[in-house]
PDB file of N, CA and C in Angstrom:
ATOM      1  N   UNK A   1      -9.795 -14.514 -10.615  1.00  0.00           N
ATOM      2  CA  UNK A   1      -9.664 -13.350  -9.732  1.00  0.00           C
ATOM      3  C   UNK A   1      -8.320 -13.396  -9.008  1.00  0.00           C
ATOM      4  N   UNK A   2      -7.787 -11.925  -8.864  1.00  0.00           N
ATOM      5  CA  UNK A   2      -6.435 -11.921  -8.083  1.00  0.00           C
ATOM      6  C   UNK A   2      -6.773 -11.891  -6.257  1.00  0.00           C
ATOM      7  N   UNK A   3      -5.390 -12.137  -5.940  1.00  0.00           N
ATOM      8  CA  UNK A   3      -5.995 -12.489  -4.688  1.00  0.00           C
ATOM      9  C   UNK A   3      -6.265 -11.222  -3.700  1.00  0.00           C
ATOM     10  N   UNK A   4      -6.174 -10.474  -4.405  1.00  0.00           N
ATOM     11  CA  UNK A   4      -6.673  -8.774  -3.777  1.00  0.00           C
ATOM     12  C   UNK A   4      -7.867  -8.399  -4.224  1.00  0.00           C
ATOM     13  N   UNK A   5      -8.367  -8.955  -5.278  1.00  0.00           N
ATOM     14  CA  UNK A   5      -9.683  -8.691  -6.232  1.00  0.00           C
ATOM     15  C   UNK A   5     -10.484  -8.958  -4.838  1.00  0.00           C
ATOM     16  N   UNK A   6     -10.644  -8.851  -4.107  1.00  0.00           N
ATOM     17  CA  UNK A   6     -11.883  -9.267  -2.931  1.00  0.00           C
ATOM     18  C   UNK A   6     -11.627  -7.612  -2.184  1.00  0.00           C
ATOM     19  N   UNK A   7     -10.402  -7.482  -1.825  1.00  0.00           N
ATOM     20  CA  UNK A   7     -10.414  -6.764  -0.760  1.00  0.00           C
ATOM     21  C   UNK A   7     -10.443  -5.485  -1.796  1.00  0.00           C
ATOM     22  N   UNK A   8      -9.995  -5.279  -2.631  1.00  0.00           N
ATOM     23  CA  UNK A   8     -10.082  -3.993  -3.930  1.00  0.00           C
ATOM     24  C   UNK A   8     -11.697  -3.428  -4.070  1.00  0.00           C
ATOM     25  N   UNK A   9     -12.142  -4.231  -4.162  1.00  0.00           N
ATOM     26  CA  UNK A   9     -13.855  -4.843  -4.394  1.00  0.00           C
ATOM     27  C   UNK A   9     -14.471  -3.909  -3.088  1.00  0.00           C
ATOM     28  N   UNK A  10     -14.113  -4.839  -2.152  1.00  0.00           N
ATOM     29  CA  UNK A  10     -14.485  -4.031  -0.823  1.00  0.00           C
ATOM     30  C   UNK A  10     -14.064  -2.013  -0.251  1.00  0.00           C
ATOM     31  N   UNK A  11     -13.180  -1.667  -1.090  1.00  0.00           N
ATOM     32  CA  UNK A  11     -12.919  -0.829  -1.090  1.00  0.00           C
ATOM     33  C   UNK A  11     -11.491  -0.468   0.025  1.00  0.00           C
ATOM     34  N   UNK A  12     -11.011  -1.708   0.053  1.00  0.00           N
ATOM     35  CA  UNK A  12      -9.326  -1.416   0.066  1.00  0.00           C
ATOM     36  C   UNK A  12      -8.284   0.129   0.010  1.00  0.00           C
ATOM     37  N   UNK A  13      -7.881   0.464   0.588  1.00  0.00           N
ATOM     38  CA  UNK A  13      -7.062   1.341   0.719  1.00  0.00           C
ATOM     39  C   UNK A  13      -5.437   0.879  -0.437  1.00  0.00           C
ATOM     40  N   UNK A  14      -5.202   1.631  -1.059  1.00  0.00           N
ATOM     41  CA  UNK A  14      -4.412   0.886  -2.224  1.00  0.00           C
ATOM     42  C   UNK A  14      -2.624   1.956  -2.318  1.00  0.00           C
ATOM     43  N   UNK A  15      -1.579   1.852  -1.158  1.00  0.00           N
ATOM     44  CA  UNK A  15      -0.844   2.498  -0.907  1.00  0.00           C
ATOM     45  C   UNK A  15       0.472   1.795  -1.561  1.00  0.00           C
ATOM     46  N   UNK A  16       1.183   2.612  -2.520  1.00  0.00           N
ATOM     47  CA  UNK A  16       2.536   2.606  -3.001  1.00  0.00           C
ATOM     48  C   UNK A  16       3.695   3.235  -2.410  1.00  0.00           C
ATOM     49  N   UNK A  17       4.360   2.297  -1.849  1.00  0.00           N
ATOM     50  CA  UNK A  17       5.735   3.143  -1.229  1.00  0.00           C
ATOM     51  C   UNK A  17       6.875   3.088  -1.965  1.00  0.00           C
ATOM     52  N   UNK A  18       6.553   3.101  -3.359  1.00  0.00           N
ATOM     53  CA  UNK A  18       7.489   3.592  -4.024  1.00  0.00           C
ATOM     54  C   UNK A  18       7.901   4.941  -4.508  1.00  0.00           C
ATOM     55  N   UNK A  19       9.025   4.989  -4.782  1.00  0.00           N
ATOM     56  CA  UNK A  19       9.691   6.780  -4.830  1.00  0.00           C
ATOM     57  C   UNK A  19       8.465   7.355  -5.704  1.00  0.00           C
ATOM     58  N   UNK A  20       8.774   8.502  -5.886  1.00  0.00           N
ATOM     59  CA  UNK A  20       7.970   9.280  -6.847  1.00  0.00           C
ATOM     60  C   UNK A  20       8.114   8.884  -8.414  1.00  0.00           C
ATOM     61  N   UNK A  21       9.355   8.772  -8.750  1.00  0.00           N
ATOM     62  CA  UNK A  21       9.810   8.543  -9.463  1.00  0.00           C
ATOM     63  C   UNK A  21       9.004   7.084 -10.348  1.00  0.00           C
ATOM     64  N   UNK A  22       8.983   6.231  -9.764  1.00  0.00           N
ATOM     65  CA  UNK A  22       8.700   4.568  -9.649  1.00  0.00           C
ATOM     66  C   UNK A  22       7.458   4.852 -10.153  1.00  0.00           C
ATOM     67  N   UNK A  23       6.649   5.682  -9.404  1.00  0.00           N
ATOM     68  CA  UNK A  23       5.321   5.419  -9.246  1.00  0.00           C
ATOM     69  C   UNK A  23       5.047   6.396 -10.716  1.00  0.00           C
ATOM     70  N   UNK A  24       5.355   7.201 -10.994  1.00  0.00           N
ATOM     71  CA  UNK A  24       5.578   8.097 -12.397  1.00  0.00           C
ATOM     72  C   UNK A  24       5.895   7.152 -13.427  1.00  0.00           C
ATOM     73  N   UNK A  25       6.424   6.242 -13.521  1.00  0.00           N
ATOM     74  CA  UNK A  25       6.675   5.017 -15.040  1.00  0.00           C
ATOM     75  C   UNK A  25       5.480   3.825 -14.920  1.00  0.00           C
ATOM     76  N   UNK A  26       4.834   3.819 -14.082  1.00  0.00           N
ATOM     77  CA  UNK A  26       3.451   2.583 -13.694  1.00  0.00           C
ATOM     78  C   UNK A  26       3.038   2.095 -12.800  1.00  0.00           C
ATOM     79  N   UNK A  27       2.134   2.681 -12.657  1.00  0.00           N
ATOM     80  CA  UNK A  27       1.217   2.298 -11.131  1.00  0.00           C
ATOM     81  C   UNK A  27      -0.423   1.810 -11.150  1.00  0.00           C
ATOM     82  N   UNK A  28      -0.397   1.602 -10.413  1.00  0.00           N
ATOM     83  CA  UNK A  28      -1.951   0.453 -10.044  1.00  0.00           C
ATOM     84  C   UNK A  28      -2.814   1.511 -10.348  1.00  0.00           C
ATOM     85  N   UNK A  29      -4.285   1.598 -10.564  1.00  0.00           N
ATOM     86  CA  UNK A  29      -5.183   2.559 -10.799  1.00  0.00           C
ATOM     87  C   UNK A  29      -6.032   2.931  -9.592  1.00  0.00           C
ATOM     88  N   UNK A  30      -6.183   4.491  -9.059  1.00  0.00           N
ATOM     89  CA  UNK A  30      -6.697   3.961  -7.771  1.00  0.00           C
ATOM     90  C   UNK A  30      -5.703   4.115  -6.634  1.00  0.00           C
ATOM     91  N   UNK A  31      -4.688   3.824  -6.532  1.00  0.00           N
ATOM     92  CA  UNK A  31      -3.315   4.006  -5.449  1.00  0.00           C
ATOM     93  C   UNK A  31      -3.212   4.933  -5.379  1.00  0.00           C
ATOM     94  N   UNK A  32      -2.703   5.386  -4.228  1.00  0.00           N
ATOM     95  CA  UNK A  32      -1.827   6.704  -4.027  1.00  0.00           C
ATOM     96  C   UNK A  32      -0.533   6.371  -3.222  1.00  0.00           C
ATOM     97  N   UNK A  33       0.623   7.276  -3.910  1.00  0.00           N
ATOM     98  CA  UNK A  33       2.007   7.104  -3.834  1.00  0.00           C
ATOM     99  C   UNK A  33       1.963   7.474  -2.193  1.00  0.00           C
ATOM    100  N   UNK A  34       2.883   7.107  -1.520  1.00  0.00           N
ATOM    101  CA  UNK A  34       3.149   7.750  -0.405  1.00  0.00           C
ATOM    102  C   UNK A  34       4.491   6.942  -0.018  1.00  0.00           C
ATOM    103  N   UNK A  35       5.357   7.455  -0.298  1.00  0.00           N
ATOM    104  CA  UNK A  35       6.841   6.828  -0.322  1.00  0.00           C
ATOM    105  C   UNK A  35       7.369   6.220   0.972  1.00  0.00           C
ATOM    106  N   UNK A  36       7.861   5.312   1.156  1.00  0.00           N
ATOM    107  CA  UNK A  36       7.949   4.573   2.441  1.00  0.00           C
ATOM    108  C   UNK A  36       9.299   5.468   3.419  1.00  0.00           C
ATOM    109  N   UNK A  37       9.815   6.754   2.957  1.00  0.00           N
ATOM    110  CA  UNK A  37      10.533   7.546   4.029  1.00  0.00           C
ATOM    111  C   UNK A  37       9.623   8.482   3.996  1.00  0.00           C
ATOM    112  N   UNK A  38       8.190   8.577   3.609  1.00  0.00           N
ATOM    113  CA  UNK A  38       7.184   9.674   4.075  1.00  0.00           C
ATOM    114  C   UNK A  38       6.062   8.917   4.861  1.00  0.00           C
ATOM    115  N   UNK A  39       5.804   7.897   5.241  1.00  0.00           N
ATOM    116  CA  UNK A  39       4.637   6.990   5.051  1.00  0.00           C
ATOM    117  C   UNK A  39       4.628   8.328   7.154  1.00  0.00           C
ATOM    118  N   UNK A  40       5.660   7.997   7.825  1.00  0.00           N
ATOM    119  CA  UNK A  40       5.031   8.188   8.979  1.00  0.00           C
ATOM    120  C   UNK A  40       4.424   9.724   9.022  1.00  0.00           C
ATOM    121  N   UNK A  41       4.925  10.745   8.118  1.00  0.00           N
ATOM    122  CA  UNK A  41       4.790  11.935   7.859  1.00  0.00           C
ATOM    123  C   UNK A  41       3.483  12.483   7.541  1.00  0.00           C
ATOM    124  N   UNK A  42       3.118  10.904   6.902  1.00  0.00           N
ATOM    125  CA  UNK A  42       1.453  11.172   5.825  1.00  0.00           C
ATOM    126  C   UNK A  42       0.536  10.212   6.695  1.00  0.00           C
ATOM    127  N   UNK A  43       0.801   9.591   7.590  1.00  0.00           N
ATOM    128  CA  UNK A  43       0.086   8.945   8.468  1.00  0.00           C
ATOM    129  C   UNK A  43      -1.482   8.887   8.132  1.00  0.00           C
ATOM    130  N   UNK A  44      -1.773  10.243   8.341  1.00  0.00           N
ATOM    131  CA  UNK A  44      -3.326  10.871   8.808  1.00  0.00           C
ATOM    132  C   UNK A  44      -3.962  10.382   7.635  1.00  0.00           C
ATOM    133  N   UNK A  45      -3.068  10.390   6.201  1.00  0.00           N
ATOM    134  CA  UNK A  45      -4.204  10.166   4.923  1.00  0.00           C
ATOM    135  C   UNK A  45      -4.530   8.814   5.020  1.00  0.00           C
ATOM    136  N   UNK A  46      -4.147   7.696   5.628  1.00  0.00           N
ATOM    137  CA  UNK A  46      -4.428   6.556   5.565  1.00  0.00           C
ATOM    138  C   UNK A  46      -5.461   6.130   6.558  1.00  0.00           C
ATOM    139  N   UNK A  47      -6.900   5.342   6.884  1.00  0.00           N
ATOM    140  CA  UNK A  47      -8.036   5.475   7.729  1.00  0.00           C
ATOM    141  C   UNK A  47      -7.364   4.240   8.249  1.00  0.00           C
ATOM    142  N   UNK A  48      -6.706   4.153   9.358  1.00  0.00           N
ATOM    143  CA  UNK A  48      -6.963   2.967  10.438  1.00  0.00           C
ATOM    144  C   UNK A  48      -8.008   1.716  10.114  1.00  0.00           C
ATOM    145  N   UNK A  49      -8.658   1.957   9.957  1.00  0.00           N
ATOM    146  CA  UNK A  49     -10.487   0.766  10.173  1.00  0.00           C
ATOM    147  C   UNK A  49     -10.244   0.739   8.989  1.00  0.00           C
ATOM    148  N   UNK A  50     -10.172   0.972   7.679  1.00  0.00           N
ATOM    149  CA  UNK A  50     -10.432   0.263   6.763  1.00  0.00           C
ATOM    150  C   UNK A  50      -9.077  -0.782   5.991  1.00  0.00           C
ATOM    151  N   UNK A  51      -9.126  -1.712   5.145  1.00  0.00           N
ATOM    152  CA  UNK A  51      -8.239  -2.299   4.798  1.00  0.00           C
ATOM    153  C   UNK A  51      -7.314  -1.818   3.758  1.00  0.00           C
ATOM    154  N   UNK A  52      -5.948  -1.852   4.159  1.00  0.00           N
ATOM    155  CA  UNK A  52      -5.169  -0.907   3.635  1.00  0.00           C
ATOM    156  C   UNK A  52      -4.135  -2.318   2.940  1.00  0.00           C
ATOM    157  N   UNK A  53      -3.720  -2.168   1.404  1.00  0.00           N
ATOM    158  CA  UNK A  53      -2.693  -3.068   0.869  1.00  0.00           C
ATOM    159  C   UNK A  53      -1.853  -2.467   0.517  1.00  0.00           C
ATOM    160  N   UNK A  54      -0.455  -2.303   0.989  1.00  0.00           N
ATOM    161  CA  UNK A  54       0.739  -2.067   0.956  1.00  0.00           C
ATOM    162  C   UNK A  54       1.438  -2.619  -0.715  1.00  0.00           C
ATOM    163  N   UNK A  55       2.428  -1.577  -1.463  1.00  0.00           N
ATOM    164  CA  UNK A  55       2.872  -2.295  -2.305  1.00  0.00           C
ATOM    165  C   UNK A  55       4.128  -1.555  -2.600  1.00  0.00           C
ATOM    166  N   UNK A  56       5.067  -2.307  -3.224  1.00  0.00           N
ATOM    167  CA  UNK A  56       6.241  -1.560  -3.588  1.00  0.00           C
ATOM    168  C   UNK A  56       6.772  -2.258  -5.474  1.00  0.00           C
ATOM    169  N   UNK A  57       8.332  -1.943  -5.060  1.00  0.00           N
ATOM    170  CA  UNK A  57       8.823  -2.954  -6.611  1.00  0.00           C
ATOM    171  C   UNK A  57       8.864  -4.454  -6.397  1.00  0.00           C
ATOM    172  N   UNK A  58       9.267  -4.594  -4.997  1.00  0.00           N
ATOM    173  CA  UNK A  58       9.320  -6.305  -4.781  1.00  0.00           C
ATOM    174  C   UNK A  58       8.951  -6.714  -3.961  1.00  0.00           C
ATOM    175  N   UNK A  59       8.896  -5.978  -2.725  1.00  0.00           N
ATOM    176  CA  UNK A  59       8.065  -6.506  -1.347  1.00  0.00           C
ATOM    177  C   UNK A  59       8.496  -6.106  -0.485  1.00  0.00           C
ATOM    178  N   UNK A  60       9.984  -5.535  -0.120  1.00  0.00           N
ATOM    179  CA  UNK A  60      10.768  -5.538   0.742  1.00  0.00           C
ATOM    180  C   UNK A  60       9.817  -4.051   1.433  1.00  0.00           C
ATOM    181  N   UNK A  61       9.929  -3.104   0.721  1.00  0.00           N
ATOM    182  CA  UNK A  61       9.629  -1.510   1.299  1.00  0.00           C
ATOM    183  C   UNK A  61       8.073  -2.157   1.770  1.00  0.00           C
ATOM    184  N   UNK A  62       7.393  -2.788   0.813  1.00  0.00           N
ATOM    185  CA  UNK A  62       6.268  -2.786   1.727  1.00  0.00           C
ATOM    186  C   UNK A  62       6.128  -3.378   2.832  1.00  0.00           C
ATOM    187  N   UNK A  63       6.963  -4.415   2.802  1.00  0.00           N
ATOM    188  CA  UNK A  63       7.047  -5.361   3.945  1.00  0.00           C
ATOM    189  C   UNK A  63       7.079  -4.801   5.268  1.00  0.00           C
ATOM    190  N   UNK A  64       8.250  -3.310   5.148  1.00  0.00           N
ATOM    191  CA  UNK A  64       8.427  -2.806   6.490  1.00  0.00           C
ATOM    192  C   UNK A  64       7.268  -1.766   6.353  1.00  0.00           C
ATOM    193  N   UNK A  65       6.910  -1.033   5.649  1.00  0.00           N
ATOM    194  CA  UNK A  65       5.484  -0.351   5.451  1.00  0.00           C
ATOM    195  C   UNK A  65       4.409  -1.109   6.414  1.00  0.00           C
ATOM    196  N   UNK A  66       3.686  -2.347   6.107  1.00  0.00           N
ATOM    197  CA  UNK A  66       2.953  -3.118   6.627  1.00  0.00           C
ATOM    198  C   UNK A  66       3.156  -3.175   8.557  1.00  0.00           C
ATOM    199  N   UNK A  67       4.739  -3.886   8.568  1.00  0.00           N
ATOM    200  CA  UNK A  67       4.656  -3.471  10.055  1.00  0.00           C
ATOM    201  C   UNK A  67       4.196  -2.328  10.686  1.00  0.00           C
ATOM    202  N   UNK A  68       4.983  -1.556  10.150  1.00  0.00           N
ATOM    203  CA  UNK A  68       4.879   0.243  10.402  1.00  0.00           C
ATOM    204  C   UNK A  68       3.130   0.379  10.712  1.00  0.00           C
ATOM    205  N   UNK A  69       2.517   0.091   9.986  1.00  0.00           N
ATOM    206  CA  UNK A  69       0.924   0.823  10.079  1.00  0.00           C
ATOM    207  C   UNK A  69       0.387  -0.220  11.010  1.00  0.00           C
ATOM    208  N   UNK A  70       0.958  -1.258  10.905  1.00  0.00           N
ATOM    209  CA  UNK A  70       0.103  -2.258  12.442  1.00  0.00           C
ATOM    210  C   UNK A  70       0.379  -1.711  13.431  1.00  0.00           C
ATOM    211  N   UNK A  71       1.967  -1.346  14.060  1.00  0.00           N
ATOM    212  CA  UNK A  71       2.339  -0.897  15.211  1.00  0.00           C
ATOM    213  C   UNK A  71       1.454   0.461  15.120  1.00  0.00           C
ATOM    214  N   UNK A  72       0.931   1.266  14.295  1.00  0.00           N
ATOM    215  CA  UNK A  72       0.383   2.650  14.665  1.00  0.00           C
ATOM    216  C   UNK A  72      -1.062   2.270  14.720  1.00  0.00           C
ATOM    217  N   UNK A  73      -1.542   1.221  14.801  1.00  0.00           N
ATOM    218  CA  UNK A  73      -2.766   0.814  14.550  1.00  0.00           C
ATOM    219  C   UNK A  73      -3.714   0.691  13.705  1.00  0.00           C
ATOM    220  N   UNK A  74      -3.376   0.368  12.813  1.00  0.00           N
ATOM    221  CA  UNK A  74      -4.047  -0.080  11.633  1.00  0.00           C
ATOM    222  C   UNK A  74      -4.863  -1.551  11.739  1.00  0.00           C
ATOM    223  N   UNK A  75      -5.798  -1.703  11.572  1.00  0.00           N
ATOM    224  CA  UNK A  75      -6.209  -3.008  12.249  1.00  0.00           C
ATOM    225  C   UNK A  75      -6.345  -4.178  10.285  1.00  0.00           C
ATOM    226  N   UNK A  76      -5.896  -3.817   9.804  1.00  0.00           N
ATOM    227  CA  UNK A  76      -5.906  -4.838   8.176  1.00  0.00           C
ATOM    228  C   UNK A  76      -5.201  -4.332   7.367  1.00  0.00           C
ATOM    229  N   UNK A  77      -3.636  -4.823   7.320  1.00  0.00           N
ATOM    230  CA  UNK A  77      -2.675  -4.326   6.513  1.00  0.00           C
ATOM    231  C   UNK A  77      -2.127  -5.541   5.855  1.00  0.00           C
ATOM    232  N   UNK A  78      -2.004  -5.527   4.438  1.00  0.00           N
ATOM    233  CA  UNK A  78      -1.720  -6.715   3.850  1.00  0.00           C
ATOM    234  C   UNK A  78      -0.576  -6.672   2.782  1.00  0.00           C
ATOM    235  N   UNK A  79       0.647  -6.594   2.872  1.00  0.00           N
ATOM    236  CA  UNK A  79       1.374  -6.593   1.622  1.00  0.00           C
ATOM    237  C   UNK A  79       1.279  -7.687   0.511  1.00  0.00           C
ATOM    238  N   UNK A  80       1.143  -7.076  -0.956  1.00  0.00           N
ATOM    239  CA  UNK A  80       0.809  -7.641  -1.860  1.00  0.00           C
ATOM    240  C   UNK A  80       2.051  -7.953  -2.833  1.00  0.00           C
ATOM    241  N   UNK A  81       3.235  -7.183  -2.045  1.00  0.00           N
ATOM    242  CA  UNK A  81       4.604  -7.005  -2.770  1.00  0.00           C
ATOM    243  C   UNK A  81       4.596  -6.403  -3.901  1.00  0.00           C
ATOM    244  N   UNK A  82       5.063  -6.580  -5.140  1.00  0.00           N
ATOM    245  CA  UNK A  82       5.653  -6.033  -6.283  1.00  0.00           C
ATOM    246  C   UNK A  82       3.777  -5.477  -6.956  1.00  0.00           C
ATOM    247  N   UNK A  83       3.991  -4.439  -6.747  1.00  0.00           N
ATOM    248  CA  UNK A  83       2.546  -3.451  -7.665  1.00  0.00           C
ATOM    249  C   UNK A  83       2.092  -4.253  -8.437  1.00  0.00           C
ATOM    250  N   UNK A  84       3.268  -5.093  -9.356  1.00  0.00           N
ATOM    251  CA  UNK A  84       2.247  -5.046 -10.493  1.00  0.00           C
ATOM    252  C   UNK A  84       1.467  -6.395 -10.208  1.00  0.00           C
ATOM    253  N   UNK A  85       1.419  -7.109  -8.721  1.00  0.00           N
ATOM    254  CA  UNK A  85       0.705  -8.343  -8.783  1.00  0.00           C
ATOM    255  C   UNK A  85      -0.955  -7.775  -8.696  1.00  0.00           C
ATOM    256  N   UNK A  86      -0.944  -6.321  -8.505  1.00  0.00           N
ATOM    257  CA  UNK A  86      -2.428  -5.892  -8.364  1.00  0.00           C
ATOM    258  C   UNK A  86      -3.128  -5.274  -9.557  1.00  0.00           C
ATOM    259  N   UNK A  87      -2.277  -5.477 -10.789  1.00  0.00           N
ATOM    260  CA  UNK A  87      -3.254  -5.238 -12.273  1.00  0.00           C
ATOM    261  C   UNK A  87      -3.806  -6.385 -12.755  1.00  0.00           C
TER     262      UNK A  87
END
């Protein structure tokens, strides 16, 4: 099992902040794109209370993604870095 296979399971929130573009050549099943210069824009689609995993091409966009949704209150934000560690 991957080390997200628990929280996926549980019903995880599964957010890509990669461009449109990125997310159009291969993405996780289940995710939804929300590009990390829209993330504060799209706020509302993401539920606070439940556990949300951040992902990008390498880690970096999610990395600041992850802060971003703690400071707005997100109470379980976990970057998993590069997408494809979640197939």
């Amino acid at each position: 099992m991957g080390e997200f296979d628990h929280l996926k399971a549980a019903g995880a929130q599964l957010v890509d902040v990669r461009t449109p573009a990125e997310f159009g050549q291969g993405n996780v099943p289940g995710s939804v794109n929300i590009p990390l210069d829209q993330l504060q824009l799209r706020l509302a689609e993401i539920d606070p209370v439940r556990p949300v995993i951040v992902f990008c091409a390498s880690g970096g966009r999610s990395g600041i993604a992850k802060q971003f949704l703690e400071r707005e209150g997100c109470r379980e934000v976990h970057n998993a870095g590069a997408w494809t560690n979640l197939l």
